[in-house]
Protein backbone atom coordinates (compact mmCIF):
# COMPACT_ATOMS: atom_id res chain seq x y z
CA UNK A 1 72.61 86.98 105.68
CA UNK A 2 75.36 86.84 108.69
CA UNK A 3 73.68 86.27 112.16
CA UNK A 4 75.41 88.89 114.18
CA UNK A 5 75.66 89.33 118.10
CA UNK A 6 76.52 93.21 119.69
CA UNK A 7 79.94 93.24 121.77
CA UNK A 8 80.13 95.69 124.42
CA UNK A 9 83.49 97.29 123.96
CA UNK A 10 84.47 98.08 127.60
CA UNK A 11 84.26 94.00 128.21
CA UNK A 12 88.06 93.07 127.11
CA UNK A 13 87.16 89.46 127.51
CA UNK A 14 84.44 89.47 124.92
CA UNK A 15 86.52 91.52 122.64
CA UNK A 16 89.59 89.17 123.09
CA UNK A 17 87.18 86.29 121.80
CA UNK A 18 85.93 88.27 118.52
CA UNK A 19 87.48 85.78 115.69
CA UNK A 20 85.24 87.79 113.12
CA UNK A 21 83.71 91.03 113.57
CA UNK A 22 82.18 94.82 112.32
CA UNK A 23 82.69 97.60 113.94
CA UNK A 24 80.11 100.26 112.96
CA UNK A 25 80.82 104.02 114.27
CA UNK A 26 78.03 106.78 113.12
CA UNK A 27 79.63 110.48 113.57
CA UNK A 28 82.86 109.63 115.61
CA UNK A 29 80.73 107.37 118.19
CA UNK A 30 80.44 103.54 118.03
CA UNK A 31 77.41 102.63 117.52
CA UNK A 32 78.20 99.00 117.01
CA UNK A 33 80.50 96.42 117.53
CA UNK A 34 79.16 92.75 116.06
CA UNK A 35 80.42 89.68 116.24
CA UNK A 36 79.82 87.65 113.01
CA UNK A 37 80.12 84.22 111.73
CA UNK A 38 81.93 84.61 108.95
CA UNK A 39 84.37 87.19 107.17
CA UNK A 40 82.85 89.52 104.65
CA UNK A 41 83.29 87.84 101.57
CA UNK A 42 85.21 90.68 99.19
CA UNK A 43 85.68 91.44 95.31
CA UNK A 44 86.89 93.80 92.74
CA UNK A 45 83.51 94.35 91.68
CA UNK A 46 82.24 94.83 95.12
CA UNK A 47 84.73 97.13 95.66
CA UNK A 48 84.34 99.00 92.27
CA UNK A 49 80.58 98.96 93.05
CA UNK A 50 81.00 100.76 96.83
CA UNK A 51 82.96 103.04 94.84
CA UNK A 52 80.57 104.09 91.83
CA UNK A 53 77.97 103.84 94.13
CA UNK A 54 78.57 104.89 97.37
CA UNK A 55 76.04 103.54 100.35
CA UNK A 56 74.96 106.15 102.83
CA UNK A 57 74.50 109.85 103.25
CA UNK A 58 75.11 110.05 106.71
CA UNK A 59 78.68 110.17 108.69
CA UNK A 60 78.94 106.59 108.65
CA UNK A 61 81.70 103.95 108.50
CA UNK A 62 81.74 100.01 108.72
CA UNK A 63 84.80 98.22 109.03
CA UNK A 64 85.36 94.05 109.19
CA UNK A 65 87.95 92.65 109.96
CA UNK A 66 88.58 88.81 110.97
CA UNK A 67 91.01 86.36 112.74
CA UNK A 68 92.69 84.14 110.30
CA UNK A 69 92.35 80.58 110.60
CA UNK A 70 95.81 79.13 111.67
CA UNK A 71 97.02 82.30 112.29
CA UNK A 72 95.96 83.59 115.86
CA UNK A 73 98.12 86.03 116.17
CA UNK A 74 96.88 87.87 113.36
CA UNK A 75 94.24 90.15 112.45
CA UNK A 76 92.78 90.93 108.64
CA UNK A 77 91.49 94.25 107.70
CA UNK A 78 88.97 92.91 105.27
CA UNK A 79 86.87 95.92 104.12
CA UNK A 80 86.17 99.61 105.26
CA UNK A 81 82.95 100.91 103.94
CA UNK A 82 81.89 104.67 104.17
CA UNK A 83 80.01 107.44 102.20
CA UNK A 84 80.02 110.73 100.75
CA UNK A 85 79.27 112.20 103.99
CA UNK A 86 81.87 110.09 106.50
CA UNK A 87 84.00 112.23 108.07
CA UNK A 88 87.94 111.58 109.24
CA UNK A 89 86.32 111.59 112.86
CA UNK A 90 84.53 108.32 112.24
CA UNK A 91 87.17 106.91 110.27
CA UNK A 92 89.41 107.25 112.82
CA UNK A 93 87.36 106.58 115.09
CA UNK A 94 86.08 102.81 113.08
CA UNK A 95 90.38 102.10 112.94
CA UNK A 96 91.22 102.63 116.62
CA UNK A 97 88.43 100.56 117.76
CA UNK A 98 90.33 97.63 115.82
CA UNK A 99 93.51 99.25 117.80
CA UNK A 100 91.82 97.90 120.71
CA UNK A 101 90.02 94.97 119.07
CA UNK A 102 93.85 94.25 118.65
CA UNK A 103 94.99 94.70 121.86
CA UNK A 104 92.38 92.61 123.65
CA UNK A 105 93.73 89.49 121.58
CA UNK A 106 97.09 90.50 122.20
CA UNK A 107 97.47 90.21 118.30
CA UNK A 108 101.39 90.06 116.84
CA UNK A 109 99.34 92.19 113.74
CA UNK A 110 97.14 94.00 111.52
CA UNK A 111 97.14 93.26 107.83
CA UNK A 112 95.50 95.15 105.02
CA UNK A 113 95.01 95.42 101.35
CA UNK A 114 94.28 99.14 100.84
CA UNK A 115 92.49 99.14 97.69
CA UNK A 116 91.73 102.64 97.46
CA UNK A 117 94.39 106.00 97.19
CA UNK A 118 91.72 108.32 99.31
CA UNK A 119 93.85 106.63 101.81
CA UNK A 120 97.61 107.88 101.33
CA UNK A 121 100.81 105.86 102.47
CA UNK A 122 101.91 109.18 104.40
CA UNK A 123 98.56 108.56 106.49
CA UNK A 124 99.18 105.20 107.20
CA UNK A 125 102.99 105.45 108.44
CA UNK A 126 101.89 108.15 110.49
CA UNK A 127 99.26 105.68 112.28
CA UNK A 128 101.57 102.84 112.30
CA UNK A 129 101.64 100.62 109.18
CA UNK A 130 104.23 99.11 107.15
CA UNK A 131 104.24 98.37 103.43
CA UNK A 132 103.86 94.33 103.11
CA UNK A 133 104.84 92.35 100.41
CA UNK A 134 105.99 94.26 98.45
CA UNK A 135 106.22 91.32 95.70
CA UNK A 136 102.60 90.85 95.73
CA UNK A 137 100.25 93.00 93.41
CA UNK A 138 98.80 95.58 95.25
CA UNK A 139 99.24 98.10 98.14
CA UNK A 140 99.80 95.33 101.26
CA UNK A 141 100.27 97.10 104.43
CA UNK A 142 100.83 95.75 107.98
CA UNK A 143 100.62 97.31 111.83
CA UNK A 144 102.92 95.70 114.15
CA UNK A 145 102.34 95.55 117.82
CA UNK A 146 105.91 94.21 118.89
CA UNK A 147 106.99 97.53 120.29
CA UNK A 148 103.68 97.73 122.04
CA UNK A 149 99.95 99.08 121.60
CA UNK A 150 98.57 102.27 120.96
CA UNK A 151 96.86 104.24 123.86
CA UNK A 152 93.34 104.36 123.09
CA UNK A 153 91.97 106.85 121.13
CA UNK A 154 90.79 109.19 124.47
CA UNK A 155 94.07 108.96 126.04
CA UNK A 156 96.13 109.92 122.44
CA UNK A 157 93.71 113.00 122.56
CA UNK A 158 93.83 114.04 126.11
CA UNK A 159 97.79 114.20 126.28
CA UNK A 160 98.13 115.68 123.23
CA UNK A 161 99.88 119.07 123.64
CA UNK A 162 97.06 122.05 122.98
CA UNK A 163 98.56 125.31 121.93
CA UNK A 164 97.50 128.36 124.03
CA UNK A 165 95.32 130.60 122.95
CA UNK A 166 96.60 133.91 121.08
């Protein structure tokens, strides 16, 4: 059992400490932000397992991620976690909270190994990422912040154009 401690996620200096975290978002909302001891510990059968038998009827998603050892300019993407029921709202929602996660530790990166095709390549170059490795076995993927951070998610929606009404 990982001991866990809530993060509020308007305080940027207790996000920019967060070496290992969850972020937990129930129907587009955070509900949860935890800071944990150590990374979730991941594995093909875990994985397989989530998959057969997914947790959760609700519109739920849990994602971990973790600092690196030696690398503090990084962050991992270790596992996202959601049901039947999770909509692309609280996906979205669970990814740009690790935007800003990200952003608060002034992170160089985001790496992931995107186990699963319900998420597509075209999705992820349209939010950023880069295929990784491409020697390694495996769909690698990274999100660069050299050019910059994402607005937060509020701000992305707000100025986004609206098209009148018909």
């Amino acid at each position: 059992m990982h001991m866990t401690t809530t993060i509020d996620l308007s305080d940027p200096v207790a996000l920019g400490k967060i070496s290992c975290g969850r972020i937990v978002v129930e129907r587009g909302r955070v509900v949860a932000l935890q800071r944990r001891l150590l990374p979730r510990q991941v594995s093909l059968l875990g994985v397989w397992l989530d998959s057969v038998f997914p947790r959760g009827k609700t519109d739920r998603c849990v994602l971990d991620f973790h600092r690196p050892w030696g690398s503090p300019g990084f962050l991992t993407l270790d596992y996202v976690r959601s049901g039947p029921q999770t909509s692309f709202r609280s996906f979205r929602r669970a990814v740009a909270t690790l935007d800003q996660v990200a952003r608060s530790q002034q992170v160089l990166a985001i790496v992931a190994h995107v186990s699963t095709n319900a998420i597509s390549d075209r999705l992820l170059r349209r939010w950023g990422w880069q295929q990784h490795c491409l020697h390694w076995k495996g769909r690698h993927w990274i999100k660069r912040f050299d050019k910059g951070y994402p607005a937060p998610l509020e701000h992305r929606c707000a100025n986004a154009e609206v098209a009148p009404a018909s």
